[in-house]
PDB file of N, CA and C in Angstrom:
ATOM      1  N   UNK A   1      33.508 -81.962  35.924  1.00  0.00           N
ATOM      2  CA  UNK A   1      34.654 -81.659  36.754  1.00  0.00           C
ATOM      3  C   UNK A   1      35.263 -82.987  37.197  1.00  0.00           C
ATOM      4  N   UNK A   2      36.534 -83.640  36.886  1.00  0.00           N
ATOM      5  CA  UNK A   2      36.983 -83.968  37.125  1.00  0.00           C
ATOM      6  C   UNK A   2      37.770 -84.403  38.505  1.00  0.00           C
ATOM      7  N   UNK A   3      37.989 -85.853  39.013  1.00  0.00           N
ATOM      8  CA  UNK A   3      38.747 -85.336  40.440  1.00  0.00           C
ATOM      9  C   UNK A   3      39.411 -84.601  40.738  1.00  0.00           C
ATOM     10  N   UNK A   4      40.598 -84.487  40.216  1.00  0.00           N
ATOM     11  CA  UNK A   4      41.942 -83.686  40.400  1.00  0.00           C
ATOM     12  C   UNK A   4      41.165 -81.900  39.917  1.00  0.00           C
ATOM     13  N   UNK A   5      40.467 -81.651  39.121  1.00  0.00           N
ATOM     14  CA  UNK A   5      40.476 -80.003  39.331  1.00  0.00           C
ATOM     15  C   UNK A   5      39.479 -79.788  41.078  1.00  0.00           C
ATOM     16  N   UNK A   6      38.512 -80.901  41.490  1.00  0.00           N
ATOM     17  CA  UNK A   6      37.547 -80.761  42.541  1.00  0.00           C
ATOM     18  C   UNK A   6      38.670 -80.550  43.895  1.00  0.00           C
ATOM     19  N   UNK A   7      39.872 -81.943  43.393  1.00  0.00           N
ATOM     20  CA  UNK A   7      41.026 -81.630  45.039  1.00  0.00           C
ATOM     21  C   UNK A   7      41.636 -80.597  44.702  1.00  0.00           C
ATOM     22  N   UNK A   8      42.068 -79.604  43.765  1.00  0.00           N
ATOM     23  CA  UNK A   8      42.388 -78.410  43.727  1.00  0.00           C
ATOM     24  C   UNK A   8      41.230 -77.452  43.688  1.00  0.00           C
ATOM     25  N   UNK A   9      40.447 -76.911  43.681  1.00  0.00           N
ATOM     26  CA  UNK A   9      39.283 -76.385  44.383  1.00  0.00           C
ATOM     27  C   UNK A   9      39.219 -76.403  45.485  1.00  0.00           C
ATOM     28  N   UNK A  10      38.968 -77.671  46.040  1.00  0.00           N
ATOM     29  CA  UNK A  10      38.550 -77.973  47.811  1.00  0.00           C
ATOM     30  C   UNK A  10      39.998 -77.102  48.662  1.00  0.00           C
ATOM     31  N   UNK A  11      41.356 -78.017  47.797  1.00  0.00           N
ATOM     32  CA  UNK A  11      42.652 -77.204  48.872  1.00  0.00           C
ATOM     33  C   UNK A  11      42.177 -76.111  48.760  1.00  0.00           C
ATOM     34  N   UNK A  12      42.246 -75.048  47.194  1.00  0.00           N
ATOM     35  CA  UNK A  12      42.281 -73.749  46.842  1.00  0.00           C
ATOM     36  C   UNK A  12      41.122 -72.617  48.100  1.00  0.00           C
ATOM     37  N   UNK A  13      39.671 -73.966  47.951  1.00  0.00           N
ATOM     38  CA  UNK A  13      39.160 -73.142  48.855  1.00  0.00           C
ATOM     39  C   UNK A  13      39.438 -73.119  50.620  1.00  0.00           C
ATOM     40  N   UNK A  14      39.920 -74.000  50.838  1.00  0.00           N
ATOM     41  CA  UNK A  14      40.072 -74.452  52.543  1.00  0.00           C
ATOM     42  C   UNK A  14      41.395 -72.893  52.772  1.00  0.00           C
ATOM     43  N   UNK A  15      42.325 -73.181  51.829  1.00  0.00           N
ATOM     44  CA  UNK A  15      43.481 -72.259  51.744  1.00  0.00           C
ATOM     45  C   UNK A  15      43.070 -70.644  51.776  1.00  0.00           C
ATOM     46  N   UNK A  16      41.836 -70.588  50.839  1.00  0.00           N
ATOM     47  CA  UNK A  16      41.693 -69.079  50.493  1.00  0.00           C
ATOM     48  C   UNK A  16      40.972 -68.380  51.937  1.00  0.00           C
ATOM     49  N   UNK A  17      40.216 -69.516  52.520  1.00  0.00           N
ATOM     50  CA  UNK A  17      39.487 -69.218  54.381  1.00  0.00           C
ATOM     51  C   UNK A  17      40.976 -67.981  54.787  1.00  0.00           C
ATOM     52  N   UNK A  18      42.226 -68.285  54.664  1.00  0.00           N
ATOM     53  CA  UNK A  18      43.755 -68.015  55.376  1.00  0.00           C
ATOM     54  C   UNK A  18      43.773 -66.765  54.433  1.00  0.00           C
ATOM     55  N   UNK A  19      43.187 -66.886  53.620  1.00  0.00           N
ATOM     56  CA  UNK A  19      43.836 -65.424  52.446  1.00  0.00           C
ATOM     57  C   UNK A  19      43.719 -63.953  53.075  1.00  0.00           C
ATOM     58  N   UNK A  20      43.550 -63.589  54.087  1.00  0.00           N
ATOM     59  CA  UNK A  20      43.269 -62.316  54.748  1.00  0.00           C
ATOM     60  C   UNK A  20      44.604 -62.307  55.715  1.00  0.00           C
ATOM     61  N   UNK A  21      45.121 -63.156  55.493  1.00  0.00           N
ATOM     62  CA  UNK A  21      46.332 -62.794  56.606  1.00  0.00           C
ATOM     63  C   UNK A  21      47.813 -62.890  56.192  1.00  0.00           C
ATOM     64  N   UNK A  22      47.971 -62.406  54.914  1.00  0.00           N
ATOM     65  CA  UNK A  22      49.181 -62.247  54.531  1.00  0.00           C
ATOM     66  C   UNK A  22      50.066 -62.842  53.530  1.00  0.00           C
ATOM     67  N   UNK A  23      51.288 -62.937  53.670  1.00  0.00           N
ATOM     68  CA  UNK A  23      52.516 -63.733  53.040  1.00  0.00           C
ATOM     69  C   UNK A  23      52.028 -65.348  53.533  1.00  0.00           C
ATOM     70  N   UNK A  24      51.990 -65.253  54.837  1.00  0.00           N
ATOM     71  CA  UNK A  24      51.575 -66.890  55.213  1.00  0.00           C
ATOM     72  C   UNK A  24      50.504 -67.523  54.776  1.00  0.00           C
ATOM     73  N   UNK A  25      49.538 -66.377  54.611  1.00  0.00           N
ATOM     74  CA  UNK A  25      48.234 -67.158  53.925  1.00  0.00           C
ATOM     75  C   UNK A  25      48.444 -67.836  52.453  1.00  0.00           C
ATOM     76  N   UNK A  26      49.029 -66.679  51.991  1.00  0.00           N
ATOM     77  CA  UNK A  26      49.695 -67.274  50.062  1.00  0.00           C
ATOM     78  C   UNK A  26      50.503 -68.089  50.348  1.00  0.00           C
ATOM     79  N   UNK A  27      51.332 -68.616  51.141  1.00  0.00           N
ATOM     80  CA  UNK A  27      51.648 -69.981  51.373  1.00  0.00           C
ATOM     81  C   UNK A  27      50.822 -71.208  51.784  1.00  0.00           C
ATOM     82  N   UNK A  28      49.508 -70.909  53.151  1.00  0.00           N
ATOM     83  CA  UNK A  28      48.918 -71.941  52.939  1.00  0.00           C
ATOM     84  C   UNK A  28      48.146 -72.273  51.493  1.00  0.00           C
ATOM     85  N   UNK A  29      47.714 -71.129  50.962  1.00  0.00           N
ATOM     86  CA  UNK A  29      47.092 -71.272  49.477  1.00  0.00           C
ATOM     87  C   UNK A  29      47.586 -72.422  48.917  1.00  0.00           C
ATOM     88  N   UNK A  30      48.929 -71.882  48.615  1.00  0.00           N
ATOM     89  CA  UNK A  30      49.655 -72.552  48.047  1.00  0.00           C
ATOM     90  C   UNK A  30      49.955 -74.164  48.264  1.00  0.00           C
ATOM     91  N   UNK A  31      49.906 -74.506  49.897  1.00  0.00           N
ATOM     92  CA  UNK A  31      50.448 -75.455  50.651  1.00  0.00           C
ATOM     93  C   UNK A  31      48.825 -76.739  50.196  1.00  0.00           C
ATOM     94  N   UNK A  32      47.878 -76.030  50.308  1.00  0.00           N
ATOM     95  CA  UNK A  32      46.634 -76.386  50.504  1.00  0.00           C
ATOM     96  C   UNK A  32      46.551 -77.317  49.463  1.00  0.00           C
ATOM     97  N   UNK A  33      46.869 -76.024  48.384  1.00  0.00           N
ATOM     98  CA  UNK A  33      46.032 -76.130  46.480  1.00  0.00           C
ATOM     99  C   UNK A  33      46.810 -77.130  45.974  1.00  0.00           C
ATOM    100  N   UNK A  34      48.553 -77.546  46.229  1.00  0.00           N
ATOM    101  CA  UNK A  34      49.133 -78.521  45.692  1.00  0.00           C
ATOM    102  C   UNK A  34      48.449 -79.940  46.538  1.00  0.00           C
ATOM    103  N   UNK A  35      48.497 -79.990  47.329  1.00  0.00           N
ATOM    104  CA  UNK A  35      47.954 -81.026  48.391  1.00  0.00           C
ATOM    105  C   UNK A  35      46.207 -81.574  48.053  1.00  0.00           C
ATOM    106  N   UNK A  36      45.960 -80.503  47.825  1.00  0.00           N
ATOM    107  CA  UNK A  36      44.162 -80.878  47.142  1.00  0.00           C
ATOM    108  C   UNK A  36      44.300 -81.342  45.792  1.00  0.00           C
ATOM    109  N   UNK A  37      45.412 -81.244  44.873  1.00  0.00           N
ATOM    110  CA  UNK A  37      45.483 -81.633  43.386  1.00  0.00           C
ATOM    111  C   UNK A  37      46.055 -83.032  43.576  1.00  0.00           C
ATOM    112  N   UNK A  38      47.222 -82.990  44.053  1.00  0.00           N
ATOM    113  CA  UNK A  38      47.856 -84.464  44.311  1.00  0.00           C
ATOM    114  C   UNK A  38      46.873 -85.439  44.999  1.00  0.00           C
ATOM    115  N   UNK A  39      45.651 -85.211  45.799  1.00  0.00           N
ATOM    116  CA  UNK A  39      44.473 -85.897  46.474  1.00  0.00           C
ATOM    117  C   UNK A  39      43.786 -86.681  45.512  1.00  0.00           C
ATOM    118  N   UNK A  40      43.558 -85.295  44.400  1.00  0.00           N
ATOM    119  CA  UNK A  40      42.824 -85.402  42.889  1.00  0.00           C
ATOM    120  C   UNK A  40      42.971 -86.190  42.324  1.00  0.00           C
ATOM    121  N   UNK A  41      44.380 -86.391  42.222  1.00  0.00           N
ATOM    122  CA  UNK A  41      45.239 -87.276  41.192  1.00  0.00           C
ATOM    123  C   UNK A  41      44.444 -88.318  41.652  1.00  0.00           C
ATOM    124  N   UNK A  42      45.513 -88.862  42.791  1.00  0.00           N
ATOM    125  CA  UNK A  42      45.114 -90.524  43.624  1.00  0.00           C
ATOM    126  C   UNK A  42      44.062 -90.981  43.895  1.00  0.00           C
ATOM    127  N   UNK A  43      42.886 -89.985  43.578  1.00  0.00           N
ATOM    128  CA  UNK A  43      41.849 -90.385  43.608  1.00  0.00           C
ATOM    129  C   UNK A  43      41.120 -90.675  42.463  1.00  0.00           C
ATOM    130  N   UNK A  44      41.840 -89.902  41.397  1.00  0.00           N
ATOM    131  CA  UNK A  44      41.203 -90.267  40.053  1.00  0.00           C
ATOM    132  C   UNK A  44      41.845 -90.992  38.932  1.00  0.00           C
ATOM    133  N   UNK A  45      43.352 -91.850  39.700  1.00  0.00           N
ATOM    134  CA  UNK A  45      44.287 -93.129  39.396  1.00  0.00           C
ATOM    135  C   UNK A  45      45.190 -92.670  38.482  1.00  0.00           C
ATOM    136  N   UNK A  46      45.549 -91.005  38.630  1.00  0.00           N
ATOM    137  CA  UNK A  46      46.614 -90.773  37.967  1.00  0.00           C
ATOM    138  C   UNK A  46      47.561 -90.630  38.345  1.00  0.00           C
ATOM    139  N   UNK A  47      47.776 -90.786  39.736  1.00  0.00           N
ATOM    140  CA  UNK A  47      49.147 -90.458  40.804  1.00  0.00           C
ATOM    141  C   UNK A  47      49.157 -92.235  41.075  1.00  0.00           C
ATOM    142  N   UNK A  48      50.293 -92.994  40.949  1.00  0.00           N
ATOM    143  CA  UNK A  48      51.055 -94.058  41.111  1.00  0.00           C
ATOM    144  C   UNK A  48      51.390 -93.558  42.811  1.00  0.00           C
ATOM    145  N   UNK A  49      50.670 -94.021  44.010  1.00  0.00           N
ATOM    146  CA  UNK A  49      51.627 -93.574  45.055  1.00  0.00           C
ATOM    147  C   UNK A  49      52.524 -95.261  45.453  1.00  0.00           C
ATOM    148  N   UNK A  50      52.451 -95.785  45.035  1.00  0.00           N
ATOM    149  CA  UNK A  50      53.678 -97.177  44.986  1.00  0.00           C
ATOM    150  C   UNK A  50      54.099 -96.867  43.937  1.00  0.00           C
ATOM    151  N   UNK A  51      56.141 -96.521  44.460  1.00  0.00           N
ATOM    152  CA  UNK A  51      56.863 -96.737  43.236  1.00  0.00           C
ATOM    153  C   UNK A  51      57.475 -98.023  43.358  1.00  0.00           C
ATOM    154  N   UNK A  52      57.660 -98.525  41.864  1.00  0.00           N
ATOM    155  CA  UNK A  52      58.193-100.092  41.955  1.00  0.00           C
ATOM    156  C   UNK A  52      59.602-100.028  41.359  1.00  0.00           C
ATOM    157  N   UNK A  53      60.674-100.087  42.380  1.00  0.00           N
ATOM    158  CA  UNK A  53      61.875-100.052  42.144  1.00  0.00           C
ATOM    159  C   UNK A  53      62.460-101.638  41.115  1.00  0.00           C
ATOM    160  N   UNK A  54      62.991-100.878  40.472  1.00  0.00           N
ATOM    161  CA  UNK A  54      63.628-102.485  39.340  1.00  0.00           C
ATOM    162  C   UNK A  54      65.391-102.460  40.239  1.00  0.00           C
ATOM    163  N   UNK A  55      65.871-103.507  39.797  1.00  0.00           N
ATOM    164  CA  UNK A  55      67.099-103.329  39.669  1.00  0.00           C
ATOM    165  C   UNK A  55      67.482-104.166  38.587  1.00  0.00           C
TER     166      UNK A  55
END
C-alpha cells in the first residue's frame, strides 16, 4: 500500500465515522477522502506543493 491510497483510506475512514448523518456526511466523506489523498501524494513526492512561476 502505497502513501497516497493509505491518505485516502485514513480521510475515507475519519469521513465514514460522519456517514450516519446524511447529505452532510457524503460531503465530509467526500471533503475528508480528497484531503487524505492529496496528504498521500505530498507525502509520497508526487504532489509539487511549490509552484515555480517562470516568466
Amino acid at each position: 500500500m502505497n502513501a497516497a491510497l493509505a491518505g485516502l483510506v485514513a480521510g475515507m475512514a475519519l469521513g465514514f465515522a460522519g456517514y450516519f448523518g446524511g447529505f452532510w456526511a457524503f460531503l465530509l466523506v467526500l471533503v475528508l477522502g480528497a484531503v487524505g489523498l492529496v496528504v498521500g501524494l505530498a507525502v509520497q513526492g508526487d504532489l509539487a506543493l511549490r509552484v515555480r512561476r517562470q516568466r
